[in-house]
N, C-alpha and C. Protein backbone atom coordinates (compact mmCIF):
# COMPACT_ATOMS: atom_id res chain seq x y z
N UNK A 1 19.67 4.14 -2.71
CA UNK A 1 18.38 4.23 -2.04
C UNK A 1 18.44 5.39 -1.06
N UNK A 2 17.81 6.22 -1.38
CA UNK A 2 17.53 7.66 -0.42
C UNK A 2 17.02 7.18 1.34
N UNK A 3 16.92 7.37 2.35
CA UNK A 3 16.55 6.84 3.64
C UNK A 3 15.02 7.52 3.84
N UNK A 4 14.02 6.92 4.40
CA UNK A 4 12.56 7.37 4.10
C UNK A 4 12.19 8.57 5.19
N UNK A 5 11.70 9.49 4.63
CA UNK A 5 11.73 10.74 5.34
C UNK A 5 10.43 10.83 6.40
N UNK A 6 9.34 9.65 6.34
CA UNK A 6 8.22 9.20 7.05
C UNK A 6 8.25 8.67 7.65
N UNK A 7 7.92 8.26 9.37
CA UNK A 7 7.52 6.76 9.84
C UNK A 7 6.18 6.51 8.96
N UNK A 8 6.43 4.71 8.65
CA UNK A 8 5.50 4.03 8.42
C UNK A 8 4.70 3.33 9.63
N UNK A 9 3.36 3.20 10.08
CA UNK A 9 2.69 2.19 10.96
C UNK A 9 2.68 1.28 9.88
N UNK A 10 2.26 0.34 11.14
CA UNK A 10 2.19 -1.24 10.38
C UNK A 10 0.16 -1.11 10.08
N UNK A 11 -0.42 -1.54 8.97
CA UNK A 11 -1.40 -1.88 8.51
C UNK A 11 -2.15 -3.43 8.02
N UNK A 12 -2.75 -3.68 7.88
CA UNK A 12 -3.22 -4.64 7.19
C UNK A 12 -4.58 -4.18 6.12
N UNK A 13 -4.18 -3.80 4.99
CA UNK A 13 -5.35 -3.34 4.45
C UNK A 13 -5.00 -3.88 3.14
N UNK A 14 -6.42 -4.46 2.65
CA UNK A 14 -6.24 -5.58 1.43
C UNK A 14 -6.38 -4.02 0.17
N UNK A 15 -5.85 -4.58 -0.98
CA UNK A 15 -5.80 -3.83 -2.39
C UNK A 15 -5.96 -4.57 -3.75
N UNK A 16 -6.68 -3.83 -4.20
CA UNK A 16 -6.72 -4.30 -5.46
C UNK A 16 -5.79 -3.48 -6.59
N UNK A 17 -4.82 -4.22 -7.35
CA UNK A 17 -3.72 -3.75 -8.02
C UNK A 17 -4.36 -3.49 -9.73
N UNK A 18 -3.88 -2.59 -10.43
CA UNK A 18 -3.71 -2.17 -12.14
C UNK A 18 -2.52 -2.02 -12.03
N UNK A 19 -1.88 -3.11 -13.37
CA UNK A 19 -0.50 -2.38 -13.35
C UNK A 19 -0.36 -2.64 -15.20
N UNK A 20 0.53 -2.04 -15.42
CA UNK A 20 0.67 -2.22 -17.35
C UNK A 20 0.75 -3.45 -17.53
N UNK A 21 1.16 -5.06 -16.82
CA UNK A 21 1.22 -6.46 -16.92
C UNK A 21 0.17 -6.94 -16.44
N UNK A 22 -0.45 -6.49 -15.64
CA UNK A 22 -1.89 -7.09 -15.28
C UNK A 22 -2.58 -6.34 -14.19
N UNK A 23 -3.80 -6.95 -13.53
CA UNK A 23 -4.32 -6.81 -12.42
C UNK A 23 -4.04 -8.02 -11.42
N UNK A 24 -4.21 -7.86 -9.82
CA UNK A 24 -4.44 -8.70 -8.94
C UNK A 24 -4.67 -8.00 -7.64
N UNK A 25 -4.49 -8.98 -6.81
CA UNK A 25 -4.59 -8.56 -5.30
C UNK A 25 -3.13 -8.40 -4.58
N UNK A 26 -3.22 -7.44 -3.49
CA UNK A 26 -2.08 -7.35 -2.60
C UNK A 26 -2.52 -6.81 -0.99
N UNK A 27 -1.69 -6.72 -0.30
CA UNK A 27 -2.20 -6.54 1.15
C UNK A 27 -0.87 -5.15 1.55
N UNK A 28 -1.36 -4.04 2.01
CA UNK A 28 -0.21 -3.02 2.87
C UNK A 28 0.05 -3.53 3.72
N UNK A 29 1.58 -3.66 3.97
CA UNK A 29 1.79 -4.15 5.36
C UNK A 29 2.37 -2.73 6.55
N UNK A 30 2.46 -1.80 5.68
CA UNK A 30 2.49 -0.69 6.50
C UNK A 30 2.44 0.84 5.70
N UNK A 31 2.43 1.68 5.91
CA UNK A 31 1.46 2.98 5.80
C UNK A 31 1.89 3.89 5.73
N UNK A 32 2.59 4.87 4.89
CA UNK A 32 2.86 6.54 5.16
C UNK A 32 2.36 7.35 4.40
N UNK A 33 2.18 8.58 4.53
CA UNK A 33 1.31 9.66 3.60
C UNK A 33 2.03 9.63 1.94
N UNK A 34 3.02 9.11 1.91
CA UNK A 34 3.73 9.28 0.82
C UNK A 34 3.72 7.54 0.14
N UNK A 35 3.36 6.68 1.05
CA UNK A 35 3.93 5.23 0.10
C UNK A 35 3.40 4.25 1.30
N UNK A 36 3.64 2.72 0.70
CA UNK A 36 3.67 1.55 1.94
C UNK A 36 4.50 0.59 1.25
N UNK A 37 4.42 -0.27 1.97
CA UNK A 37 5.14 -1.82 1.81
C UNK A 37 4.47 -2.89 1.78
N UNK A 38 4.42 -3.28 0.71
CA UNK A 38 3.39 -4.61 0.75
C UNK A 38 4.04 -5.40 0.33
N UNK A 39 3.06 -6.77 0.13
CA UNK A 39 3.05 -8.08 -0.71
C UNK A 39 1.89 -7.69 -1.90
N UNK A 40 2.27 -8.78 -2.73
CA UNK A 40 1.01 -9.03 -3.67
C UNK A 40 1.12 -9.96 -4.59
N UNK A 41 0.17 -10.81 -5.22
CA UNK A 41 -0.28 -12.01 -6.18
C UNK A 41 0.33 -11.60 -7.18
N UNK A 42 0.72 -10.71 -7.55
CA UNK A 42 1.41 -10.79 -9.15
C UNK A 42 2.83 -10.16 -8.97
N UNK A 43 3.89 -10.72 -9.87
CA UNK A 43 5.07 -10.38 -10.06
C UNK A 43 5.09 -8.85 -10.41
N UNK A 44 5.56 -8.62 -9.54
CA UNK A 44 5.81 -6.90 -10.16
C UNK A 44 7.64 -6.49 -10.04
N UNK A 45 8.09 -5.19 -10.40
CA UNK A 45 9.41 -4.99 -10.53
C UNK A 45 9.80 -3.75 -10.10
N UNK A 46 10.74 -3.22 -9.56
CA UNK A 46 10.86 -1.48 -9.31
C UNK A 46 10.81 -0.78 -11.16
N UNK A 47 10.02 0.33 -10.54
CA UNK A 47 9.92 0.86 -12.11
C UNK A 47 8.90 0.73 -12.43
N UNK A 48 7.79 -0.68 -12.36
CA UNK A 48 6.42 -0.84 -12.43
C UNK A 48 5.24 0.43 -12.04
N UNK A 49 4.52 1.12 -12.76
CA UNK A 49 3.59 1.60 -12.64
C UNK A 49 2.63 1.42 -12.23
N UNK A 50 2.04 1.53 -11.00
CA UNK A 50 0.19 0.69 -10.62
C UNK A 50 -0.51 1.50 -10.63
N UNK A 51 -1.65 1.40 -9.91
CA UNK A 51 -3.05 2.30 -9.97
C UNK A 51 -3.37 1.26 -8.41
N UNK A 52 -3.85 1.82 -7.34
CA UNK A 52 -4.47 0.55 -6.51
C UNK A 52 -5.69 1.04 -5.76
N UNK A 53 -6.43 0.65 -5.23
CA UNK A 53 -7.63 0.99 -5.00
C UNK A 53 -7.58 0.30 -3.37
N UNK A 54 -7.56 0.47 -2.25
CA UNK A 54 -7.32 0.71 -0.80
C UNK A 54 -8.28 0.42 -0.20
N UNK A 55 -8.64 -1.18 0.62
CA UNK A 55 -9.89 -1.16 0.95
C UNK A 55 -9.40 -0.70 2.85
N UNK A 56 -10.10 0.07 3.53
CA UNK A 56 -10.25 0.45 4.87
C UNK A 56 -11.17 0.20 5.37
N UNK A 57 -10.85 -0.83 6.38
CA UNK A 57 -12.28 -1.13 7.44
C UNK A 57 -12.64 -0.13 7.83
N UNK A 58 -12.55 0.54 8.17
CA UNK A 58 -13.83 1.83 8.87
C UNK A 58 -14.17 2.91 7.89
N UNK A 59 -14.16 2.21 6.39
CA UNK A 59 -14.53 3.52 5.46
C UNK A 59 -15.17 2.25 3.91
N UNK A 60 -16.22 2.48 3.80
CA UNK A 60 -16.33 1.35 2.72
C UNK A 60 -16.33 2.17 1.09
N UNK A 61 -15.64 3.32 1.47
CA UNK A 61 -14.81 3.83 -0.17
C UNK A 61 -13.55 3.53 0.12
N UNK A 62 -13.17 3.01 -0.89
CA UNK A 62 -11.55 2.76 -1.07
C UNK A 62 -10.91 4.15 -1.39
N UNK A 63 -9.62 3.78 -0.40
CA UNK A 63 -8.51 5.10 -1.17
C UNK A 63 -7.98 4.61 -2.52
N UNK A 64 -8.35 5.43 -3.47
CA UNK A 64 -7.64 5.35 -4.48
C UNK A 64 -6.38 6.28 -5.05
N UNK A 65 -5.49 5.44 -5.23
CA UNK A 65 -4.22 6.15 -5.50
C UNK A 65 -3.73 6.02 -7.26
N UNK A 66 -4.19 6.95 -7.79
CA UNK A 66 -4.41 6.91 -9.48
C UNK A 66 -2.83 6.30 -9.86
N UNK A 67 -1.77 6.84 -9.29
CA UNK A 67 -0.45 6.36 -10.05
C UNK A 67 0.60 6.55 -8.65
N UNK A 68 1.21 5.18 -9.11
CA UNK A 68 2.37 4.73 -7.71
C UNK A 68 3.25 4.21 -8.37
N UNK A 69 4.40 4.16 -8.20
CA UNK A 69 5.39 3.84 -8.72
C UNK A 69 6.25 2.29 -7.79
N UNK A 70 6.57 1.05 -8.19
CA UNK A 70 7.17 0.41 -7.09
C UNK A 70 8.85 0.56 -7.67
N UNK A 71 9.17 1.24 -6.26
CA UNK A 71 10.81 1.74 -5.69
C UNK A 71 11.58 0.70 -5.60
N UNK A 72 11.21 -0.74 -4.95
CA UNK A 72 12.14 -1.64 -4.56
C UNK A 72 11.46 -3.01 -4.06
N UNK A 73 12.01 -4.07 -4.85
CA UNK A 73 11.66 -5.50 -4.72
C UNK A 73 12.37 -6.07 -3.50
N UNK A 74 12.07 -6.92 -2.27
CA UNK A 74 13.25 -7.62 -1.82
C UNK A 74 12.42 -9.00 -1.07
N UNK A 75 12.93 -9.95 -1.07
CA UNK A 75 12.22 -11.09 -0.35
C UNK A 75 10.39 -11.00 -0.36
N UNK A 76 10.13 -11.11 -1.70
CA UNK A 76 8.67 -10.64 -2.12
C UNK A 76 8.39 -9.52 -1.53
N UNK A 77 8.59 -8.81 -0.38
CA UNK A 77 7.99 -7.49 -0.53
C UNK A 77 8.45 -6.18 -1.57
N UNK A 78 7.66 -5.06 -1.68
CA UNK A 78 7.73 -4.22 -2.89
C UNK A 78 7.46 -3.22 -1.71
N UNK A 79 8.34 -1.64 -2.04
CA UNK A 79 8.18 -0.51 -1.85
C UNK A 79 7.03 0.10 -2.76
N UNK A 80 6.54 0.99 -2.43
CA UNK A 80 5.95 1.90 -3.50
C UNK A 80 5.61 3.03 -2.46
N UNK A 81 5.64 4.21 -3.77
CA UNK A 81 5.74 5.20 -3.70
C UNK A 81 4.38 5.83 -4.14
N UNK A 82 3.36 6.52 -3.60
CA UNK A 82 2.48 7.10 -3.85
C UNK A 82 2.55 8.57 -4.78
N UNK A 83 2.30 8.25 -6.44
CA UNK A 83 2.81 9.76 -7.46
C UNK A 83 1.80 10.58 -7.40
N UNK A 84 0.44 10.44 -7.44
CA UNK A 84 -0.96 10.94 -7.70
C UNK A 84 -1.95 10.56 -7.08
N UNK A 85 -2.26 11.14 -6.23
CA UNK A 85 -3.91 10.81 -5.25
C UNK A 85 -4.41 12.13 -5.02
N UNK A 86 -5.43 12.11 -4.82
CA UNK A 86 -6.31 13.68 -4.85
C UNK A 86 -6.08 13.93 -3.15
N UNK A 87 -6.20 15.19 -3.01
CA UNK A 87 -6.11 15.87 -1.82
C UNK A 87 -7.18 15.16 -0.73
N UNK A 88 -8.09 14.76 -1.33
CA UNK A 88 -9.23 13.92 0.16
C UNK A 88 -8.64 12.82 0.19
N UNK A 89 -8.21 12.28 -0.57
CA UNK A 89 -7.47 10.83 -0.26
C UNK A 89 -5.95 10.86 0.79
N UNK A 90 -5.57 11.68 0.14
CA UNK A 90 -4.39 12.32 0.92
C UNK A 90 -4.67 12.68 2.53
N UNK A 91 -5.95 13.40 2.65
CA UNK A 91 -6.04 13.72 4.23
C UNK A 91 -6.57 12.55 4.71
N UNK A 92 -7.36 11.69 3.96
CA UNK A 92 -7.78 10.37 4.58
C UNK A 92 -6.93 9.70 4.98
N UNK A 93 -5.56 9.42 4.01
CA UNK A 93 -4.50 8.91 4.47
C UNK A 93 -3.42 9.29 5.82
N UNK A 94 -3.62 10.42 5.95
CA UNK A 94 -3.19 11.91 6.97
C UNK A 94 -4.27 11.71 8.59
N UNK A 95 -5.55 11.18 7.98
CA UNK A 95 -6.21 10.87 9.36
C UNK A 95 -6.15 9.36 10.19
N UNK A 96 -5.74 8.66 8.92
CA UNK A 96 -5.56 6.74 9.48
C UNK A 96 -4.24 7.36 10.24
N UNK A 97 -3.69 7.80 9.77
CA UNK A 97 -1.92 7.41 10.39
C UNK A 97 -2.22 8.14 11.52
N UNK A 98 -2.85 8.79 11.79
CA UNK A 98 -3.18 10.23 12.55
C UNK A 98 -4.15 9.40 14.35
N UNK A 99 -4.61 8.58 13.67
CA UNK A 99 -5.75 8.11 14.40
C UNK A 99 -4.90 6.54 14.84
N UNK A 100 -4.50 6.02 14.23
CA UNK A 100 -3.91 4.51 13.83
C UNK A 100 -3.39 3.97 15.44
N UNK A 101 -4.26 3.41 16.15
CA UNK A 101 -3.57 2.67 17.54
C UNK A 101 -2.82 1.72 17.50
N UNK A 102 -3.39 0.63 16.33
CA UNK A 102 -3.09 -0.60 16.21
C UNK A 102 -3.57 -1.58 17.16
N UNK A 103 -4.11 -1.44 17.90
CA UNK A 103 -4.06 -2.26 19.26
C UNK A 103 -4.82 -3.70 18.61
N UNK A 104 -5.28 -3.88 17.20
CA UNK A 104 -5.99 -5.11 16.70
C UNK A 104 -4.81 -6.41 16.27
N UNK A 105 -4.87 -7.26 16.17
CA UNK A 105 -4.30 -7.89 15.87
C UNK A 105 -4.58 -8.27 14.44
N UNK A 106 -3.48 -7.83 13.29
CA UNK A 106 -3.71 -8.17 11.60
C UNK A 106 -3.40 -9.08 11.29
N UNK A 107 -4.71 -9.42 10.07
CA UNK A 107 -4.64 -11.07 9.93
C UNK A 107 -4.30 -10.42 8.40
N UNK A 108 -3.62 -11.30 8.05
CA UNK A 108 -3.04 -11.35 6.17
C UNK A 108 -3.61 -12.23 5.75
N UNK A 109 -3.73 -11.86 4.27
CA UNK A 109 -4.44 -12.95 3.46
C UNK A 109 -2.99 -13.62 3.11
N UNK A 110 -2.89 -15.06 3.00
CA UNK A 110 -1.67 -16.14 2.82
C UNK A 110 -0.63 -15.44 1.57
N UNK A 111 -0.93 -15.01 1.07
CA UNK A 111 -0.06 -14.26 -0.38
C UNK A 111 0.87 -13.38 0.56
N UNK A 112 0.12 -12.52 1.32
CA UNK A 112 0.82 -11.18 2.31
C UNK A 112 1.78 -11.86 3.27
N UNK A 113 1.75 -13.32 3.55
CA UNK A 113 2.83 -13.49 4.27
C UNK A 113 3.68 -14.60 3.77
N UNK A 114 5.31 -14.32 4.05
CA UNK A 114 6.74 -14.95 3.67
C UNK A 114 6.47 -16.54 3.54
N UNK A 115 6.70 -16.85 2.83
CA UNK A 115 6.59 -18.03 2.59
C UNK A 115 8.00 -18.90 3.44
């Protein structure tokens, strides 16, 4: 495992998953221009291919990230790696982290947190 060349903030932003085994839901639990860390409703594996669609409270278009790759499984959470997103998605992503206080307190949907 390479060491991550980004800080991640912590997020709470719900997603909707495509992957070659199915669709479902998942939640970011944190954020970098390149990838995040989530949970999500369906079994997935490193190596898995997704597509996910990014819902952001203060933007009611989703970031969509055409192809992500998940890096690493561990205690239900999944790495992934962001392969393909268009350049506005990219600076959108470049302005949350950019802007990102946190000062809210994130609520998870029950899937997003450890059982």
């Amino acid at each position: 495992m390479h060491p991550r060349c980004r800080t991640r903030i912590p997020v709470g932003y719900p997603a909707n998953i495509q992957s070659d085994t199915g669709t479902g839901k998942g939640v970011l639990l944190d954020l970098s221009p390149t990838g995040c860390r989530m949970r999500s409703d369906i079994d997935l594996n490193p190596g898995a291919y997704l597509a996910l669609q990014i819902a952001v409270a203060q933007d009611p278009t989703p970031l969509a990230v055409e192809v992500s790759v998940v890096r690493w499984c561990k205690d239900g959470y999944l790495g992934v790696e962001f392969l393909r997103y268009s350049q506005g998605v990219r600076e959108r992503v470049t302005d949350l982290l950019t802007a990102s206080s946190q000062t809210d307190r994130l609520v998870y949907p029950d899937y997003a947190v450890a059982a």
